[in-house]
Protein backbone atom coordinates (compact mmCIF):
# COMPACT_ATOMS: atom_id res chain seq x y z
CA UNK A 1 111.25 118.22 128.32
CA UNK A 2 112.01 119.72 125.23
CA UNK A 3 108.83 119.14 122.60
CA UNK A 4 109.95 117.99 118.83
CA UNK A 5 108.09 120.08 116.31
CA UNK A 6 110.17 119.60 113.30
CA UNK A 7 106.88 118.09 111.88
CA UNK A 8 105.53 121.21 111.19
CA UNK A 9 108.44 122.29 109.16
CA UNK A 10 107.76 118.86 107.32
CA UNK A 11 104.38 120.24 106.37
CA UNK A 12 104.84 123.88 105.48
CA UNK A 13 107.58 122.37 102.89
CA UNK A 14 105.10 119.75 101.37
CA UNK A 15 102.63 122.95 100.90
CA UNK A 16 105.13 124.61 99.59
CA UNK A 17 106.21 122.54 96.99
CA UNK A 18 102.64 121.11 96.29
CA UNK A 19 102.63 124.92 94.53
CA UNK A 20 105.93 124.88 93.03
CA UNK A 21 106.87 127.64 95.20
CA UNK A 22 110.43 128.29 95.58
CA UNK A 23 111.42 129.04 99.44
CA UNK A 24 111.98 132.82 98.79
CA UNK A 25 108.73 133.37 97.26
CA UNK A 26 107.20 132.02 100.58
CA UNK A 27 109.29 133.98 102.64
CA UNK A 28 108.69 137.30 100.69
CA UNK A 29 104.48 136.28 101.10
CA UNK A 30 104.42 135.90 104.45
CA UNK A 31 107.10 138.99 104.98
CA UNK A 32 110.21 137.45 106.76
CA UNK A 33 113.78 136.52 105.31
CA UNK A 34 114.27 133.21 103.74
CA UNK A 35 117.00 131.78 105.82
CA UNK A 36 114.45 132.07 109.24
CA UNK A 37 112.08 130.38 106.86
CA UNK A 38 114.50 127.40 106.07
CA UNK A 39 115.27 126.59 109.59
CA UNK A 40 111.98 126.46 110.47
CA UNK A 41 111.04 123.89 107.44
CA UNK A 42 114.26 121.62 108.46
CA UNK A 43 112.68 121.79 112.10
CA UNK A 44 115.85 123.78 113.39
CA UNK A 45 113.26 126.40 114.98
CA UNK A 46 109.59 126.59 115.98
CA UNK A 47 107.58 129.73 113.64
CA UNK A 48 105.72 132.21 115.93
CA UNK A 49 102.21 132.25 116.41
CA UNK A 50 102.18 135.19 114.37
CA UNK A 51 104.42 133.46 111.61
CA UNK A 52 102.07 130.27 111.27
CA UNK A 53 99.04 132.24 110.89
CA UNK A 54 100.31 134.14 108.08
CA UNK A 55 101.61 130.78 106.91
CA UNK A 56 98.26 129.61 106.52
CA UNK A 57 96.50 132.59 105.06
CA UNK A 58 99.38 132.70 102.24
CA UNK A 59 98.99 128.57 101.92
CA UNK A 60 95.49 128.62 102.30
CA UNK A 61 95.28 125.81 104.78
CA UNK A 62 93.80 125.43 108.48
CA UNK A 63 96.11 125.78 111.19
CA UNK A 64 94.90 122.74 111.55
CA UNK A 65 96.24 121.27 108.36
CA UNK A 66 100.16 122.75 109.86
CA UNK A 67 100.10 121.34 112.98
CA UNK A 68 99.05 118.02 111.66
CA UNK A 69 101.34 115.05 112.93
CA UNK A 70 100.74 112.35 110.74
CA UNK A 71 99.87 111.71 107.40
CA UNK A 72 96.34 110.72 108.14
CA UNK A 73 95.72 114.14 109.86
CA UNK A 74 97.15 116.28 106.96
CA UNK A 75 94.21 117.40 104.99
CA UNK A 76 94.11 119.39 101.38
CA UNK A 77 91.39 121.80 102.22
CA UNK A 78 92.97 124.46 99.65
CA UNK A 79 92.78 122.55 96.77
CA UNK A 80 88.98 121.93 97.01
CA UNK A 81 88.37 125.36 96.28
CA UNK A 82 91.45 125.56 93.23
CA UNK A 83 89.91 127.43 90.33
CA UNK A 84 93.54 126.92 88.62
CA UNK A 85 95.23 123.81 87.30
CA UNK A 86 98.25 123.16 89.71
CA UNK A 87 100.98 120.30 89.64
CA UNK A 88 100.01 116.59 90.65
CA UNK A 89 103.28 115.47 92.81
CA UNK A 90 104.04 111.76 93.43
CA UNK A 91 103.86 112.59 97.61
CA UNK A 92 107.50 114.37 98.14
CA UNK A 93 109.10 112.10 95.45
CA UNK A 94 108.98 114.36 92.47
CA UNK A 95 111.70 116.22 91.30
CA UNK A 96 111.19 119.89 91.85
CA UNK A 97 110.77 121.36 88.08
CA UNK A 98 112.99 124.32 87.30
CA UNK A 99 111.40 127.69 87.47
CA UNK A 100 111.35 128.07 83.43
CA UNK A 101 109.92 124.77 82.88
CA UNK A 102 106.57 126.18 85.46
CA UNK A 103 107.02 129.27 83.46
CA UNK A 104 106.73 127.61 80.25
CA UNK A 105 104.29 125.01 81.48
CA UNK A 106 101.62 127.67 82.86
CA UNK A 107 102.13 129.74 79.52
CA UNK A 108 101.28 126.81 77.26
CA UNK A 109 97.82 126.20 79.85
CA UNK A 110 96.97 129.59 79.63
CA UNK A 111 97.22 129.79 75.64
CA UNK A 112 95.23 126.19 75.48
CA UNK A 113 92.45 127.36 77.48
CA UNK A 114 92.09 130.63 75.54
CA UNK A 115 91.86 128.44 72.89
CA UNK A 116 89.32 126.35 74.30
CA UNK A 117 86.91 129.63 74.87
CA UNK A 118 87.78 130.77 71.37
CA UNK A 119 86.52 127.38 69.99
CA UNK A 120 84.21 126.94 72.53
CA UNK A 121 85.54 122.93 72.88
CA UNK A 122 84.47 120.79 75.55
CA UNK A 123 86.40 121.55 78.45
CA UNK A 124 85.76 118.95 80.58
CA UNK A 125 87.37 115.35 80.38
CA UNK A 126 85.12 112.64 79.28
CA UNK A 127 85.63 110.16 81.55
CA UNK A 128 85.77 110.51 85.63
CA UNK A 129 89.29 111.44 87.63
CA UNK A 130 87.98 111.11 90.70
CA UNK A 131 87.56 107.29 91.32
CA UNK A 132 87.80 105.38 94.14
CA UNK A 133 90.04 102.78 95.07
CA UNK A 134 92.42 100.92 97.69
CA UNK A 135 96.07 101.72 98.06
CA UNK A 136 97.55 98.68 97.53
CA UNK A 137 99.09 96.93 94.89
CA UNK A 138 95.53 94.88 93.87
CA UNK A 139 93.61 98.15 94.59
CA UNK A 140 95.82 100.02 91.81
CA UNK A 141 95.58 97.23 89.13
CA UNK A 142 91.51 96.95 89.75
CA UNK A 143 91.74 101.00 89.29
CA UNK A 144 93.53 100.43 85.86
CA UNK A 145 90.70 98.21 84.70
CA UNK A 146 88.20 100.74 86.05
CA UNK A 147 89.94 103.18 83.94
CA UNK A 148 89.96 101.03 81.12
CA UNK A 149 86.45 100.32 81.11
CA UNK A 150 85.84 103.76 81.44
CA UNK A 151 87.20 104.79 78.08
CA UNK A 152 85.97 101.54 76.19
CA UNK A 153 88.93 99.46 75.85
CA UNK A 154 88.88 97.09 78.26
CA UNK A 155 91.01 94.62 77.97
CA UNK A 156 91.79 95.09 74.74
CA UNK A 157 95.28 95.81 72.72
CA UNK A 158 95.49 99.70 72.05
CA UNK A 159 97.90 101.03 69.23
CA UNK A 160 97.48 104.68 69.81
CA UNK A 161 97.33 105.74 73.90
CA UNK A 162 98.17 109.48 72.83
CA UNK A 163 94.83 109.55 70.56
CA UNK A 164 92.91 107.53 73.02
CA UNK A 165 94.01 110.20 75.58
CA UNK A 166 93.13 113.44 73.46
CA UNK A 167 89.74 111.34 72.94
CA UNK A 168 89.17 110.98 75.92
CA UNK A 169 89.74 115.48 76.57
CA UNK A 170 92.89 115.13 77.94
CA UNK A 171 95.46 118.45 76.92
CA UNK A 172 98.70 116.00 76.09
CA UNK A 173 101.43 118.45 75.15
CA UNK A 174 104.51 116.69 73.75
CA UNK A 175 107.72 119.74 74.24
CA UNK A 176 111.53 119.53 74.25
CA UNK A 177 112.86 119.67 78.36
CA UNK A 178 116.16 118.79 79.40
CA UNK A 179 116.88 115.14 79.98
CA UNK A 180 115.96 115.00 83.54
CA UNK A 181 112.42 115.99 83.52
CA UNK A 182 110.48 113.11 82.00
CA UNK A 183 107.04 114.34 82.53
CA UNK A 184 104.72 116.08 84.37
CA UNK A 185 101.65 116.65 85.18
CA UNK A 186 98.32 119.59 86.17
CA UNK A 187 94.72 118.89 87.80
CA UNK A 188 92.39 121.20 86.40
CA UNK A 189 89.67 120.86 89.43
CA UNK A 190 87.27 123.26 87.43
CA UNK A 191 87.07 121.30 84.33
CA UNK A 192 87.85 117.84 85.93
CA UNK A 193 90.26 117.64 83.26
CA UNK A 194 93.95 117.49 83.07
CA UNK A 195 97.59 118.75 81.37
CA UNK A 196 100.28 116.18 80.35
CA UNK A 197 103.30 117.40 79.61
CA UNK A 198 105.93 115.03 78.04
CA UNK A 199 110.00 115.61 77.02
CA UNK A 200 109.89 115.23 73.59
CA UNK A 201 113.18 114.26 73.85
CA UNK A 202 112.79 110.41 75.63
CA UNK A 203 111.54 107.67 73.30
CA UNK A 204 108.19 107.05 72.15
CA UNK A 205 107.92 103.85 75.03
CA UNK A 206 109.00 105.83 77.92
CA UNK A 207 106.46 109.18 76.43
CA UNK A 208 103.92 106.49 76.72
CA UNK A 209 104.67 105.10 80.34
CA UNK A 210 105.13 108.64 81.63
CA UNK A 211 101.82 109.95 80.13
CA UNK A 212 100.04 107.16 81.84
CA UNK A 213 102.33 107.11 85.18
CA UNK A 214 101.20 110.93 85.30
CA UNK A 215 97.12 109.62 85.17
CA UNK A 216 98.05 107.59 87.69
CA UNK A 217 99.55 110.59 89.80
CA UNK A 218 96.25 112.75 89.06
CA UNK A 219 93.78 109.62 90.05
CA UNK A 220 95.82 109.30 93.06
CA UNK A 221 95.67 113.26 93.86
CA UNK A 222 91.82 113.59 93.41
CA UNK A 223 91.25 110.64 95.45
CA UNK A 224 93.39 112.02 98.63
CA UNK A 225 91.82 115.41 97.62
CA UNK A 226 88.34 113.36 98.29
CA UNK A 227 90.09 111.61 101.85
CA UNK A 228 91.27 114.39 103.41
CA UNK A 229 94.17 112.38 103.84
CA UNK A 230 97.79 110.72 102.83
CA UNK A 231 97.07 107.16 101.22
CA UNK A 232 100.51 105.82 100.63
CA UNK A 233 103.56 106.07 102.43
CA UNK A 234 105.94 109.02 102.29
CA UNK A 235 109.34 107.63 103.16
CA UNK A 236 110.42 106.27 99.65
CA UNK A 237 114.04 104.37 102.60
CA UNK A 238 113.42 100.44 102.67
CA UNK A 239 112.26 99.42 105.81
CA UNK A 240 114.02 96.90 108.28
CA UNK A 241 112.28 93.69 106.79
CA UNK A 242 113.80 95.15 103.55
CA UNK A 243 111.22 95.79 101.46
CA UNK A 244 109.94 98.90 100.02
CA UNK A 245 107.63 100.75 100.94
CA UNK A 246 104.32 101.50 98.82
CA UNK A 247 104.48 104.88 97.93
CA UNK A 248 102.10 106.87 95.85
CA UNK A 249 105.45 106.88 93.28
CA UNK A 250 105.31 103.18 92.89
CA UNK A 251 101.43 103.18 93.48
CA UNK A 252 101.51 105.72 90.27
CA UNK A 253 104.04 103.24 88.33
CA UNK A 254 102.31 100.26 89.38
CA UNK A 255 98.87 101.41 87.93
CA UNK A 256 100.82 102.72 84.30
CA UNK A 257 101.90 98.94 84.16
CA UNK A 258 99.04 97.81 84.65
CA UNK A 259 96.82 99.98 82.35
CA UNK A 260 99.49 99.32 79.26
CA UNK A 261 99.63 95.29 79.98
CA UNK A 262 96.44 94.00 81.58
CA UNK A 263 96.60 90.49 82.91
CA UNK A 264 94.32 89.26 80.37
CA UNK A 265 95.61 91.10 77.60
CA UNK A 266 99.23 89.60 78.34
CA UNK A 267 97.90 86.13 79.16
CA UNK A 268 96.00 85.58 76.05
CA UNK A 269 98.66 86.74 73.72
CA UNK A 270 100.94 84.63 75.49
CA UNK A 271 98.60 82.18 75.24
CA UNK A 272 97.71 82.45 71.75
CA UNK A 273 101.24 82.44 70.68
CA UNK A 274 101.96 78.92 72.53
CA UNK A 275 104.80 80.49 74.59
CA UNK A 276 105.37 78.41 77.13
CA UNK A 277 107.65 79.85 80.25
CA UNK A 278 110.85 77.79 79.78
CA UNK A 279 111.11 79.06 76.24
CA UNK A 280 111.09 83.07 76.23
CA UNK A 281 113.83 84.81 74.16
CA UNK A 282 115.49 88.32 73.93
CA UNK A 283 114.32 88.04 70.19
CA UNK A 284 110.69 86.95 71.22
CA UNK A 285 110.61 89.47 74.25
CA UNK A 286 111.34 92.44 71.48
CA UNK A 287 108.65 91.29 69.17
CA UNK A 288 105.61 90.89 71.54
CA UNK A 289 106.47 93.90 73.76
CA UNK A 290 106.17 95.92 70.47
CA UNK A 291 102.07 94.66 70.86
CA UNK A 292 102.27 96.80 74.20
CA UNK A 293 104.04 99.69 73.37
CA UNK A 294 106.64 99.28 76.56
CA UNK A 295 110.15 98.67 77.08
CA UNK A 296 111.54 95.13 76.98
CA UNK A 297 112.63 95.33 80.50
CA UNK A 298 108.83 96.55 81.61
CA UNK A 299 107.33 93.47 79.51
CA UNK A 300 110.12 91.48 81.31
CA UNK A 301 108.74 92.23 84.91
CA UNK A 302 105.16 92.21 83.73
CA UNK A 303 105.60 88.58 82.31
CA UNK A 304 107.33 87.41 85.72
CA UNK A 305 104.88 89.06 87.80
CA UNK A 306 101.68 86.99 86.28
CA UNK A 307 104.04 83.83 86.18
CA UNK A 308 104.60 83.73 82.53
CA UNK A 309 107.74 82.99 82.47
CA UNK A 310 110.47 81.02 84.09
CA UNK A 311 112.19 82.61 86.73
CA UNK A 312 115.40 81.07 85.66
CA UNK A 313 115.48 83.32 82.55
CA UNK A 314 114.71 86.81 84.47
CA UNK A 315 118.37 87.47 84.97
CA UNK A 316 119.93 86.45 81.82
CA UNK A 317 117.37 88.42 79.60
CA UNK A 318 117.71 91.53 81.72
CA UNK A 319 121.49 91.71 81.13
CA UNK A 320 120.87 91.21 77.16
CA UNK A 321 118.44 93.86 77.84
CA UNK A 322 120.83 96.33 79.23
């Protein structure tokens, strides 16, 4: 009976690209040609016992960690020891960044932190990033309010995230990318800290959803970092029923929603204002979703998800919208 261990592929490429390593850099570490290396990530062939033990010296993982089946046995021993920021990924969901954007990216950290020891700043971030929490829908809203609390807002209306943020010790770096990359993101383990990098090109609302999408993605790394284990889902496919699963990608959207239009935030302005649900406008959508700094068609789904709003209107406003 022939044995299927195409999983192991599956988690030599998830190293991999947890580094930003291109295939040919692996294969040239681990001395062997990248096309053997390729068939043995797309679970074509089986690696060599003497191939998967340089594989884990070079990745810096157990054997353990390689031959791992699931996601609750795939553990991120190597980046407990990290003594350099490296790239928060969204499970196997992000993008891969272009080599000169990581060039760039890892020139700009390596110029801020020199700049740090020259000043001797703080380093470290003032509030935690590693936090505890559930991985469900409720468990990332309740970490958004943790969060919140954290750095003193509560539920409170915020007109400046990016100062809050640099308050807070967070390295936000604002830089033109092309129009595919929205944002990004690097754990600093050392420093508990973190980089945000953001295309200056996208508009101030979606610079403002990606820089706190991207906390999202570092509260979610730390936290599996802390488990020893996958939280969320890694197939991003619908499942039979239809619905979607909850991936760390929506988990990390889901909590940037959250943290820029808190329940009670949203309810009492509504409230205040004497909007009642059968009565919502395109004009009045613009004007109070300017309040929130977010997009009319985030307000939109925030409104309908804490039952502000008649359902009714959902589809008509989101075609004005786009």
């Amino acid at each position: 009976m022939k044995i299927n261990l195409g999983f192991i592929g599956k988690n030599i490429r998830k190293l991999r690209r947890q580094r930003s390593w291109t295939m040919a850099k692996l294969a040239a570490k681990v001395g062997m040609s990248e096309a053997p290396l390729g068939r043995i990530e797309r679970g074509v062939n089986a690696p060599s016992a003497s191939v998967i033990y340089r594989l884990s010296k070079e990745l810096g993982v157990s054997v353990d960690t390689l031959f791992a089946e699931d996601n609750q046995n795939f553990r991120y021993p190597q980046y407990e020891k990290a003594r350099d920021p490296f790239p928060a990924t969204a499970g196997g969901e992000d993008e891969k960044l272009p080599s000169r954007i990581i060039t760039m990216s890892q020139d700009i950290i390596e110029a801020f932190c020199a700049l740090e020891d020259i000043c001797n700043a703080q380093k470290r971030a003032n509030i935690p990033l590693v936090i505890p929490f559930d991985p469900t829908t409720c468990g990332m809203e309740a970490l958004s309010e943790k969060v919140r609390c954290f750095a003193g807002i509560e539920h409170g209306i915020v007109f400046d995230y990016f100062e809050l943020f640099e308050t807070l010790g967070f390295r936000v770096v604002v830089v033109s990318m092309s129009k595919d990359v929205h944002s990004f993101s690097y754990y600093d383990p050392p420093n508990q800290n973190a980089f945000f990098f953001l295309n200056a090109r996208k508009n101030p609302e979606r610079q403002l959803f990606c820089l706190v999408y991207e906390l999202g993605k570092i509260l979610i790394l730390t936290h599996t970092i802390q488990q020893g284990v996958e939280l969320f889902q890694t197939d991003a496919a619908s499942d039979p029923s239809g619905e979607k699963p909850f991936t760390a990608h929506r988990a990390a959207r889901h909590f940037a929603a959250t943290f820029l239009m808190p329940a009670k935030a949203v309810s009492d302005t509504v409230k205040q204002l004497g909007i009642q649900k059968k009565y919502w406008s395109y004009e009045l959508l613009l004007r109070i979703k300017h309040r929130f700094g977010v997009s009319a068609e985030a307000f939109l789904y925030r409104l309908n998800e804490l039952d502000l709003i008649d359902p009714s209107l959902i589809q008509p406003l989101k075609d004005r919208i786009h």
